[in-house]
Protein backbone atom coordinates (compact mmCIF):
# COMPACT_ATOMS: atom_id res chain seq x y z
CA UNK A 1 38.77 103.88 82.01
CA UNK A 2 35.18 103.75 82.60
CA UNK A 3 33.83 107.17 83.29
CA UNK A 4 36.64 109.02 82.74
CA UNK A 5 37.08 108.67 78.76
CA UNK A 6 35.03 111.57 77.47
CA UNK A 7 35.41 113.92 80.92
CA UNK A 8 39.16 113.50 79.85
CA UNK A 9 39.03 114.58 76.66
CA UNK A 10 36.48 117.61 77.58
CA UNK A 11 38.94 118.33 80.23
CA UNK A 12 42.18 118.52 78.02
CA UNK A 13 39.49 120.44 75.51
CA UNK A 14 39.20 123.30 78.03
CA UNK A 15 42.67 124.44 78.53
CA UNK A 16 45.48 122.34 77.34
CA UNK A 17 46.37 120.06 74.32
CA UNK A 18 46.70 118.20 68.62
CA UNK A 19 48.73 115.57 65.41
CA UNK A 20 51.63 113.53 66.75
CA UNK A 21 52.75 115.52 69.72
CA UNK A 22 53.17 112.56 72.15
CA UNK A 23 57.21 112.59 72.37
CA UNK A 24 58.62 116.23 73.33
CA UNK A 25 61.99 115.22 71.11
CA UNK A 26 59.80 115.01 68.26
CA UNK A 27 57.15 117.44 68.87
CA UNK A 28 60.69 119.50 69.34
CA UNK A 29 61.15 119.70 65.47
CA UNK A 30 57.18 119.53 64.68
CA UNK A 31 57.36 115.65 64.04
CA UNK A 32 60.54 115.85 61.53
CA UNK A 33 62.08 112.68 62.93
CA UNK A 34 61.47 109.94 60.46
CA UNK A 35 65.11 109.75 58.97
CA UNK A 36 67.00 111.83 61.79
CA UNK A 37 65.80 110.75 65.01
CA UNK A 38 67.53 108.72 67.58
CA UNK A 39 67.63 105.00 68.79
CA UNK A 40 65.09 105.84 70.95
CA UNK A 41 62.12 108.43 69.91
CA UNK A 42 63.17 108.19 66.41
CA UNK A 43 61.96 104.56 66.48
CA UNK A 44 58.30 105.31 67.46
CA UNK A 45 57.97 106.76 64.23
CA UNK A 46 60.36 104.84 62.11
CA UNK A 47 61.08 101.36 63.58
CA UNK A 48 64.72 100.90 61.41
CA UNK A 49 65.90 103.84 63.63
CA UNK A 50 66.01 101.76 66.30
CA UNK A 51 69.33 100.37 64.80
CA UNK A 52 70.87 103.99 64.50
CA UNK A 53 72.67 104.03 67.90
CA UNK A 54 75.99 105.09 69.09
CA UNK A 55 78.17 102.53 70.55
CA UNK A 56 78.42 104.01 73.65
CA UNK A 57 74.39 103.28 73.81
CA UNK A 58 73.69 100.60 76.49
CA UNK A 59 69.66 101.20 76.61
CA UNK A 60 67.88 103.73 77.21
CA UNK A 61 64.03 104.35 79.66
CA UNK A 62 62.16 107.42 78.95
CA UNK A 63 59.00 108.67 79.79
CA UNK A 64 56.84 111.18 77.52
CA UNK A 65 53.22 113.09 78.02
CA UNK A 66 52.00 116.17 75.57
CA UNK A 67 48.90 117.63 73.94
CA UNK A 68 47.40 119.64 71.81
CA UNK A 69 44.19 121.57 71.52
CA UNK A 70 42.45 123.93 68.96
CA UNK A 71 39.46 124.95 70.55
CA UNK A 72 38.11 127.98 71.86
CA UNK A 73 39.66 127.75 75.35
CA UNK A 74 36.84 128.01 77.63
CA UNK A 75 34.16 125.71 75.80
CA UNK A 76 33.76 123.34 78.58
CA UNK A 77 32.52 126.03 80.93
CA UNK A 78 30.33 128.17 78.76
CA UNK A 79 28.84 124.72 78.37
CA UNK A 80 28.06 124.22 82.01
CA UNK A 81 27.11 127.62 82.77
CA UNK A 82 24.39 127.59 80.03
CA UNK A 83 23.28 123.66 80.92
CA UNK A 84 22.72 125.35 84.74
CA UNK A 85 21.07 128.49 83.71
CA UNK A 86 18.79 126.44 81.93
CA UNK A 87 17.84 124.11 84.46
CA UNK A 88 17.45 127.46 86.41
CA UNK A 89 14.99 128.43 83.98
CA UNK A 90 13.37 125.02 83.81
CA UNK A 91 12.96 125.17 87.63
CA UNK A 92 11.71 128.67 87.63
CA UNK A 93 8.61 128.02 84.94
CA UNK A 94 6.54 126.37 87.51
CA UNK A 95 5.81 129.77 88.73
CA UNK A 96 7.18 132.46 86.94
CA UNK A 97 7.05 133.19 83.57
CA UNK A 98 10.33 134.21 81.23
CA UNK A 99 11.06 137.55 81.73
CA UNK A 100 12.97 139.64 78.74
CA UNK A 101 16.00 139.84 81.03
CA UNK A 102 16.26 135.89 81.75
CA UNK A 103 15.42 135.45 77.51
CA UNK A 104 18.47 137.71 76.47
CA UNK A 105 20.67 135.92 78.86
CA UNK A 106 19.81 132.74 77.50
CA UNK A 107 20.26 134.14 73.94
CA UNK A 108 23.77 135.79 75.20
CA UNK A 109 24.27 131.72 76.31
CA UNK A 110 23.66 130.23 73.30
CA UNK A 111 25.34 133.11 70.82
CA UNK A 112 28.52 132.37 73.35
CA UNK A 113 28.81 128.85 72.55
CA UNK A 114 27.59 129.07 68.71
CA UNK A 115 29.82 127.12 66.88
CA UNK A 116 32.57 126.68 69.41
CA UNK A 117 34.61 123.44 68.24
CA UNK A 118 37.35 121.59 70.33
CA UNK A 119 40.15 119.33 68.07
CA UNK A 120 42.00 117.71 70.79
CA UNK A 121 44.87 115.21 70.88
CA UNK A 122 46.61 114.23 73.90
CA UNK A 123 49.51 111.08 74.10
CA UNK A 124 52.69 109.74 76.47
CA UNK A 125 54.35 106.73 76.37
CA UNK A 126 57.18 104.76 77.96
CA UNK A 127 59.61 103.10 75.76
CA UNK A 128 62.87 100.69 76.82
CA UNK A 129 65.90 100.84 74.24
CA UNK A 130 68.05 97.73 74.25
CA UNK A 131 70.40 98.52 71.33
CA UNK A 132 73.04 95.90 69.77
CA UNK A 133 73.97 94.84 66.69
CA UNK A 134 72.47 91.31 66.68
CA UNK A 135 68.92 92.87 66.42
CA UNK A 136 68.54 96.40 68.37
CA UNK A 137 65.35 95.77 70.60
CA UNK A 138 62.64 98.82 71.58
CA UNK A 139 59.69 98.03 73.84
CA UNK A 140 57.03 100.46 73.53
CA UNK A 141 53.86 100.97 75.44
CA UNK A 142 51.63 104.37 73.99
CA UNK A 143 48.41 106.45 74.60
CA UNK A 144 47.03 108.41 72.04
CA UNK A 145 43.53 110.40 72.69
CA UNK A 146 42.26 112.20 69.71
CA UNK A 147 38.99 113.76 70.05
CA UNK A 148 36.78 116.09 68.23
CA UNK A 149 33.79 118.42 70.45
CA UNK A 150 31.47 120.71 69.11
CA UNK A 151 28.31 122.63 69.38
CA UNK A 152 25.32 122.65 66.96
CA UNK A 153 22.96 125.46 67.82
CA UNK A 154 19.22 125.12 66.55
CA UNK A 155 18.90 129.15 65.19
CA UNK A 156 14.81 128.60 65.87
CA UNK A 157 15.90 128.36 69.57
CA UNK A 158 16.42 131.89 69.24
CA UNK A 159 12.70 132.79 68.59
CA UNK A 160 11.62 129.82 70.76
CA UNK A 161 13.34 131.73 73.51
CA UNK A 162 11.79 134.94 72.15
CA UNK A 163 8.20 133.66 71.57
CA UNK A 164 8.67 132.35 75.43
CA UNK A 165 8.64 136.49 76.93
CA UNK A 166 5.75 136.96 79.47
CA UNK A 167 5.10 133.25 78.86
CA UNK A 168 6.49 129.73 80.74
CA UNK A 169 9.64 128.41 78.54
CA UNK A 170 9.69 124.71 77.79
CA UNK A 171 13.45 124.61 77.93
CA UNK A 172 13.18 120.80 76.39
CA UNK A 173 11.64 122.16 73.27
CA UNK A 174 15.34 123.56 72.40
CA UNK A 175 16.65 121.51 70.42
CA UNK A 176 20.55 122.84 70.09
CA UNK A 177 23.02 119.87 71.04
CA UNK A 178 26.77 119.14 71.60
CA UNK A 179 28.58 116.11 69.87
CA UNK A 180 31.95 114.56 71.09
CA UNK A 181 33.81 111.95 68.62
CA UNK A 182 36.90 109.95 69.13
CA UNK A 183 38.58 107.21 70.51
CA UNK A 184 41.95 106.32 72.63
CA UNK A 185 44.34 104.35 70.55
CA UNK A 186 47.11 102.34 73.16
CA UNK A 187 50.01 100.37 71.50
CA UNK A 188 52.07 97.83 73.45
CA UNK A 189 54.65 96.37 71.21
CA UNK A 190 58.23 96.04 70.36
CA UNK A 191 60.63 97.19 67.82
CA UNK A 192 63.34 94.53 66.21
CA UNK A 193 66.26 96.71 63.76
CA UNK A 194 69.23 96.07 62.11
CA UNK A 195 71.92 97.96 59.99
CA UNK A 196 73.68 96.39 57.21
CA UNK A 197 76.93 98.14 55.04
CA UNK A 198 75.16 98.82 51.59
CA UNK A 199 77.66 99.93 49.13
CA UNK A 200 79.58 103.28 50.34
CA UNK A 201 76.38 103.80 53.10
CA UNK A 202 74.72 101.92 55.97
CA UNK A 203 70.82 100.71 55.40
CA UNK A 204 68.83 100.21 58.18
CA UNK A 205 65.59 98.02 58.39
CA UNK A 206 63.38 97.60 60.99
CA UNK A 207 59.57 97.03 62.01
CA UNK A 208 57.21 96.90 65.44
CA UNK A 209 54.92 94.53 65.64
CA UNK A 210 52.17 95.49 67.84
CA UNK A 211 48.93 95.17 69.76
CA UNK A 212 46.27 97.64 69.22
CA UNK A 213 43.25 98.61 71.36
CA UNK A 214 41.08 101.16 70.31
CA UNK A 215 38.43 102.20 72.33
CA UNK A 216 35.88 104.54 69.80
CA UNK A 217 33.17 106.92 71.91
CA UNK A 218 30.15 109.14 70.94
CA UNK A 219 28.23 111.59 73.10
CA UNK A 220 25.67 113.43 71.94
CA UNK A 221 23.72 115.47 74.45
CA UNK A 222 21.04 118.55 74.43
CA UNK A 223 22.94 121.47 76.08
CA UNK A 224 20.44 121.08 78.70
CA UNK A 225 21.43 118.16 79.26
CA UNK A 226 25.18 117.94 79.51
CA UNK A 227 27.36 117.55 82.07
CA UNK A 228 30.37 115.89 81.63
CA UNK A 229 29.96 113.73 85.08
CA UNK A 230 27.13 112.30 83.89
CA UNK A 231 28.94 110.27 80.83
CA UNK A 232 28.46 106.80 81.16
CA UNK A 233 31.42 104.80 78.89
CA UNK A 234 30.26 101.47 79.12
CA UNK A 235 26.70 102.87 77.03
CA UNK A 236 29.07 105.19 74.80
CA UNK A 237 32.39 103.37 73.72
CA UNK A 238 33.23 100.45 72.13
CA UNK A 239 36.46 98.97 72.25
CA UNK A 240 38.29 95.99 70.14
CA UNK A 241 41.69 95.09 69.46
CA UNK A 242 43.55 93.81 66.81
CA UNK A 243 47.20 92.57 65.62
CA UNK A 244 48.93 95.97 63.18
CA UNK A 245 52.26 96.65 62.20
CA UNK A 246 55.06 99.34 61.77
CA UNK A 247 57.74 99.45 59.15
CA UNK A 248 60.60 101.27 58.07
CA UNK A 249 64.07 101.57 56.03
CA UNK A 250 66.77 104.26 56.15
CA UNK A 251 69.59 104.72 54.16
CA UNK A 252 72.48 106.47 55.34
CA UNK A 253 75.39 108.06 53.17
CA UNK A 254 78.13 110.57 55.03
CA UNK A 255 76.08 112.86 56.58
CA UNK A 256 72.66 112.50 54.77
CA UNK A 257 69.83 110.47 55.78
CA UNK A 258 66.71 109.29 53.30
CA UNK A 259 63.53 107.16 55.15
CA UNK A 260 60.43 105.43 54.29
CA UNK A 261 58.27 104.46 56.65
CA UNK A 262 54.91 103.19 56.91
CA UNK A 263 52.88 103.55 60.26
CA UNK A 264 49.73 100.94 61.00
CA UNK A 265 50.82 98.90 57.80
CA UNK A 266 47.23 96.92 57.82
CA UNK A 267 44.09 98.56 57.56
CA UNK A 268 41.44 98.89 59.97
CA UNK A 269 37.70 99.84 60.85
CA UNK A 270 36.38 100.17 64.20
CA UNK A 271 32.62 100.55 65.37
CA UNK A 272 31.11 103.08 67.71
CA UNK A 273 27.73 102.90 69.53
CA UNK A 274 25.80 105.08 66.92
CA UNK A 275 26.49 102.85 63.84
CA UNK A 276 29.45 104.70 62.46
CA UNK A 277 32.72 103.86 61.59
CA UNK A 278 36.45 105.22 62.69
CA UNK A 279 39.20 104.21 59.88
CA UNK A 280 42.87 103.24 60.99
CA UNK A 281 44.50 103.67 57.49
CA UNK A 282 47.98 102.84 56.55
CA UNK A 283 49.98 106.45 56.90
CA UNK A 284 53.36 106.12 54.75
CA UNK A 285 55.84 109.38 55.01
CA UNK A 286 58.73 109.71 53.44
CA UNK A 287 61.56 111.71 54.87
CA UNK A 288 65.05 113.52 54.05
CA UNK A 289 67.46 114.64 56.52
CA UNK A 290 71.08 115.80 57.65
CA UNK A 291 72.77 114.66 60.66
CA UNK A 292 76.37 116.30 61.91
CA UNK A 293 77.20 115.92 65.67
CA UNK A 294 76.48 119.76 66.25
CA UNK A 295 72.97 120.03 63.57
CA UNK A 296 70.08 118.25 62.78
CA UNK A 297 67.60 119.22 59.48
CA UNK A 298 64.57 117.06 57.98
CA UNK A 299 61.54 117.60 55.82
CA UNK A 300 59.03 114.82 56.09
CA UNK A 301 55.87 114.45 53.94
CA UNK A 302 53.14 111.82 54.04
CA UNK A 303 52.76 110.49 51.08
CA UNK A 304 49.09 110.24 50.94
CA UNK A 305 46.61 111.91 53.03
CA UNK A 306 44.84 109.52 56.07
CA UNK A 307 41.59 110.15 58.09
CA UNK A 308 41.55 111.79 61.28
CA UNK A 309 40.22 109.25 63.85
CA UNK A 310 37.99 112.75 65.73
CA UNK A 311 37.32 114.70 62.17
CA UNK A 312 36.80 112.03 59.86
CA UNK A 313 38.51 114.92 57.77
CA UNK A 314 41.65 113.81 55.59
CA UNK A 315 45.27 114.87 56.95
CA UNK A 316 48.06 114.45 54.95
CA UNK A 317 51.12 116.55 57.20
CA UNK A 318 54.53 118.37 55.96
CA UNK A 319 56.63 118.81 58.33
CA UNK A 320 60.50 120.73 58.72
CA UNK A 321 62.35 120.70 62.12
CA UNK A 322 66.30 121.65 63.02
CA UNK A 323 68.29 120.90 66.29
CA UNK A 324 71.11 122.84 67.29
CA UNK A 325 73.49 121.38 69.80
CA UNK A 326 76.12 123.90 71.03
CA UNK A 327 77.79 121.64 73.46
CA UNK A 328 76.97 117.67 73.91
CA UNK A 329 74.33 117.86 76.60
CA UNK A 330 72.63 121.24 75.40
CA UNK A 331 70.17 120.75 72.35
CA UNK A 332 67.71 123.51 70.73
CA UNK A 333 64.79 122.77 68.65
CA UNK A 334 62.36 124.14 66.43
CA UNK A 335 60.01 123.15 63.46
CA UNK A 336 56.86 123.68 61.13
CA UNK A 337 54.01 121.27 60.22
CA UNK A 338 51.22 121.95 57.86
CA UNK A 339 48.66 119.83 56.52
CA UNK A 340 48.56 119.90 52.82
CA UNK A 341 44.48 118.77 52.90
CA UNK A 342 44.33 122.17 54.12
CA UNK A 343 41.58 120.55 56.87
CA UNK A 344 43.83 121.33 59.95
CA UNK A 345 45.91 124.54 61.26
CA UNK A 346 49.34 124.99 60.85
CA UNK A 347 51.64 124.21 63.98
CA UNK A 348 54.77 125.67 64.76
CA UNK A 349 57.23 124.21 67.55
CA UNK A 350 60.06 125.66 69.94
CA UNK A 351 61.99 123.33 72.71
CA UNK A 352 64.57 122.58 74.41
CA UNK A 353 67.25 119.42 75.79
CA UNK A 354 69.05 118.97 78.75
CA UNK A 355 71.21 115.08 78.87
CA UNK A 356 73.78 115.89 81.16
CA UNK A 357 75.30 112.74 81.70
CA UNK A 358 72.77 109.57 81.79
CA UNK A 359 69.88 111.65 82.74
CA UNK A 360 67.65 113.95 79.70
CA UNK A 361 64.88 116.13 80.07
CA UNK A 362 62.94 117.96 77.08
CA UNK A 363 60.65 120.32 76.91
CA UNK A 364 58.69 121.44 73.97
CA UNK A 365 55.83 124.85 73.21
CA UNK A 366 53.31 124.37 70.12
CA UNK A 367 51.35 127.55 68.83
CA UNK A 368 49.19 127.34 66.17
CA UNK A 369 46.85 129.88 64.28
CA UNK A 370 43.56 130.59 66.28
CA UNK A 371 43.20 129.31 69.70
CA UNK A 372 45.68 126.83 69.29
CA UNK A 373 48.40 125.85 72.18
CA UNK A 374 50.44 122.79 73.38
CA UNK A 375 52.89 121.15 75.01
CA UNK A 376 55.19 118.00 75.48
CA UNK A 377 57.58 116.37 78.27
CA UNK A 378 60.10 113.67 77.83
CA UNK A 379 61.86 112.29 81.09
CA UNK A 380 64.57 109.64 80.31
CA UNK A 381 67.30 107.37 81.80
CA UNK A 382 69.80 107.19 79.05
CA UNK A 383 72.95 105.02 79.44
């Protein structure tokens, strides 16, 4: 990790990935996979899935990657254009003075980047599927970086520029500053489920105990100053682990699915080099669905809203997805999540399956309002 922990999340910043968009199944219908999703995925997010299997299902490997950004796309380099021009300006005042030329260009810099803001969050995973009815097994190993970048422009460095004309400019008398927040969250743990005949439906209970590392990070730079190869992790992050658990129940009647689950069951508060604090709160969602062999429709809610480990800002998410599968091996997706905290931008999802025979891929698009893109990939062995 070292060095690369805040380039990487500058890097996705400038041009690629945003809330749980780590598994292209589920990103498919916008997260909407808490009481209809498989064996497999479905487990990630509600661990008594893992005991809804076919029994056909031997196991199952897949792989997944995806991300999401809101950001104004090209951030990163209007940041390193104006952090050269002024170090082209610092090098020229030990001759020339600021002419009104180099001054507007400057101010054209710093109106460019003036409250430019990056909300990033990037994830992939592998995941083994062992199903039986003893206990149905899932091993899981995931990545999630969420990040936060933004700009905070002095407006005085607008008249210190001006006041510089005809003059020598003391570029280290601006005082306007970027400030990164985040952390990388890894799981590695594994899911135990099992169904039981409840009356005229099937309940299914299930949880994944796990072993979280979280790795917190803080950069705060003048715009003069910044350049994303200089970051140095080991005087930035801080990273600790702890023991957390998932947990979740579905019931099951004919056709109609209702689920409960509850992700990072046990509370938690990590420290980052500048004194603060990043909370890992207990998020609970609660989910209704319908399954046939050709459809698939859920609405999921959190119950409560949670903290955003970048923001700080409360989320609490809605989201609605359907699947359409025409023939066996051919699977269309699409879905809607909004955060009811109204702190985050709506998403909207399109994708598409491919599992002919023992081999899947998906691939999933995310728009949002704004500058707002993303994207997912699932590769998978299924058997």
């Amino acid at each position: 990790m070292k060095k690369t922990l805040l380039s990487l999340a500058l890097l996705t910043a400038a041009g690629t990935a945003h809330a749980d968009y780590g598994n292209a199944r589920v990103a498919g219908m916008s997260g909407a996979a808490y009481a209809t999703g498989n064996h497999v995925d479905g487990a990630l997010y509600n661990p008594s899935l893992g005991a809804s299997f076919d029994e056909n299902d031997d196991f199952a490997l897949t792989f997944d990657l995806g991300a999401f950004i809101e950001a104004d796309k090209d951030l990163l380099d209007d940041l390193e254009d104006l952090s050269d021009f002024l170090d082209e300006l610092d090098a020229l005042s030990n001759y020339q003075n600021l002419t009104p030329a180099q001054a507007q260009r400057a101010i054209d810099y710093l109106q460019t980047v003036e409250s430019q803001e990056a909300l990033v969050d990037a994830g992939g995973g592998l995941s083994l599927a062992i199903p039986n009815n003893t206990i149905a097994l899932n091993f899981i190993y995931r990545a999630r970086l969420t990040a936060n970048v933004a700009t905070d422009i002095d407006p005085n460095d607008y008249q210190r520029i001006t006041d510089s004309i005809a003059d020598r400019l003391e570029t280290d008398s601006l005082q306007s500053s970027i400030h990164a927040r985040g952390a990388l969250v890894t799981d590695l743990g594994v899911t135990l489920a099992k169904g039981f005949d409840v009356g005229s439906g099937r309940l299914l209970l299930g949880a994944t105990p796990k072993y979280v590392t979280v790795e917190t990070f803080v950069y705060d730079s003048t715009l003069q100053e910044f350049d994303e190869d200089d970051f140095d992790a080991d005087n930035q992050t801080l990273e600790s682990s702890s023991f957390n658990v998932d947990a979740g129940m579905t019931y099951i009647l004919g056709n109609v699915r209702a689920a409960l689950a509850v992700n990072n069951a046990l509370s938690e508060e990590y420290d980052t080099v500048d004194g603060g604090v990043l909370e890992l709160k207990p998020r609970v969602t609660a989910a209704l669905g319908y399954q046939s062999q050709r459809v698939r429709l859920e609405g999921a809610v959190d119950v409560s809203a949670t903290p955003d480990l970048a923001t700080g800002a409360d989320r609490q998410a809605a989201r609605a997805g359907i699947e359409l599968s025409p023939v066996s091996w051919l699977h269309f997706r699409a879905g809607i999540q909004t955060d009811l905290e109204d702190n985050f931008n709506d998403t909207y999802s399109v994708g598409i399956g491919l599992s002919p025979g023992w081999f899947n891929v998906d691939l999933v698009g995310i728009a949002g309002d704004e500058d707002s893109a993303g994207a997912a990939l699932q590769l998978g062995l299924r058997f």
